[in-house]
Protein backbone atom coordinates (compact mmCIF):
# COMPACT_ATOMS: atom_id res chain seq x y z
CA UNK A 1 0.00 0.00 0.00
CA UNK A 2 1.30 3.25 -1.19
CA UNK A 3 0.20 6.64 -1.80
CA UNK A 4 -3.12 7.67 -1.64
CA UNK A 5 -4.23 4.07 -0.36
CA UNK A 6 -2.10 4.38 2.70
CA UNK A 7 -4.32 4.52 6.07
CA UNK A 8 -7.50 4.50 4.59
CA UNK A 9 -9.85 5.02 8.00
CA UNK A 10 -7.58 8.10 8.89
CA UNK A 11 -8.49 10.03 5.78
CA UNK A 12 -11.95 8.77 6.07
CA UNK A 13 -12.20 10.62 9.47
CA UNK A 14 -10.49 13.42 8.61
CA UNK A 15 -12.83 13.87 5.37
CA UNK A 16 -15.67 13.48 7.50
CA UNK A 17 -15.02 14.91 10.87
CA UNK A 18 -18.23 16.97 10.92
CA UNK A 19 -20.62 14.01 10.53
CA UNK A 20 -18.57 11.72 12.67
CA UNK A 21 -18.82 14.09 15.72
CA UNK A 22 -22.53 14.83 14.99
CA UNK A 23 -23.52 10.93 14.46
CA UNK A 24 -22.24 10.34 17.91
CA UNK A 25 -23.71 12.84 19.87
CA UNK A 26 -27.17 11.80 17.74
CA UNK A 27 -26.55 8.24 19.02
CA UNK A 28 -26.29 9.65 22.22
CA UNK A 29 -29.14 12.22 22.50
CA UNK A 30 -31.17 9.21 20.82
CA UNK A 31 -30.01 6.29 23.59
CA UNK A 32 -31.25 8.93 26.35
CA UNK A 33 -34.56 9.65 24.19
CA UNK A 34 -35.51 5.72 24.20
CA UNK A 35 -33.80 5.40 28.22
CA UNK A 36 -36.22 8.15 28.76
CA UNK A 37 -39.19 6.28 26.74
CA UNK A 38 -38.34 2.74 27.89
CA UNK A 39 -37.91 3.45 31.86
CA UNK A 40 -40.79 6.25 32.10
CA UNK A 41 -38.42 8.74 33.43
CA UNK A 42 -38.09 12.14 31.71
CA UNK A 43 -35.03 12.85 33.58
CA UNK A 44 -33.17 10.72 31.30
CA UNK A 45 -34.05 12.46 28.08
CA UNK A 46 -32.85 15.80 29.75
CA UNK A 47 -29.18 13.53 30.55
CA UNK A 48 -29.05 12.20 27.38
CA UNK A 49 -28.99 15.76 25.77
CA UNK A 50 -26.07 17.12 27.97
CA UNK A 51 -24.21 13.62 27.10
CA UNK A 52 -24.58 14.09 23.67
CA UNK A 53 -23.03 17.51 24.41
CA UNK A 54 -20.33 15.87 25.76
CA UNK A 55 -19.79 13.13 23.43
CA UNK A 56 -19.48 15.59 20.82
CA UNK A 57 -16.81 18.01 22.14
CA UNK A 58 -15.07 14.73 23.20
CA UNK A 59 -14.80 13.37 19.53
CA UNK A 60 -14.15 16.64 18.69
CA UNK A 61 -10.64 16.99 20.35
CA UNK A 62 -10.19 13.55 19.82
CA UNK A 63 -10.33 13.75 15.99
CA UNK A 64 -8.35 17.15 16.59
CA UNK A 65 -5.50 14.99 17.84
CA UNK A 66 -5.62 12.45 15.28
CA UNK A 67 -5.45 15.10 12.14
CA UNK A 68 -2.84 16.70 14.45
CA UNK A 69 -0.89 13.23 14.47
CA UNK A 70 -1.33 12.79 10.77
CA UNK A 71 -0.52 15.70 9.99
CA UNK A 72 3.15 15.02 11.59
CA UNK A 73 3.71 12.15 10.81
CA UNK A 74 1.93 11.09 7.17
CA UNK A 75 4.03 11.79 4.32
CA UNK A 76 1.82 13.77 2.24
């Protein structure tokens, strides 16, 4: 594997870095939204949305280190 073809899942992420942070904090607003619906507490949906806050500025830094890494150390 060389060229273009070299670590394809890091240019995938770094390509789609928006949608990758915003699926994950959908996953996790939607988990609380059916904890919420399945358990009969409300509380939950309210939990889930500050979660989903959090998994997103979480992925966030973490895909912010990755290009960082890539960026030092892929040939381009």
């Amino acid at each position: 594997m060389s060229g273009p073809n070299r670590w394809p899942a890091i240019r995938v992420l770094l390509a789609w870095r928006d949608r990758v942070t915003l699926g994950g904090a959908l996953c996790v607003a939607l988990l609380g939204f059916w904890l919420a619906w399945r358990t009969g507490w409300p509380e939950l949906a309210l939990f889930g949305l500050l979660l989903a806050a959090a998994a997103h500025a979480v992925l966030r830094v973490a895909i912010e280190v990755v290009a960082l890494v890539a960026e030092t150390l892929m040939p381009q």
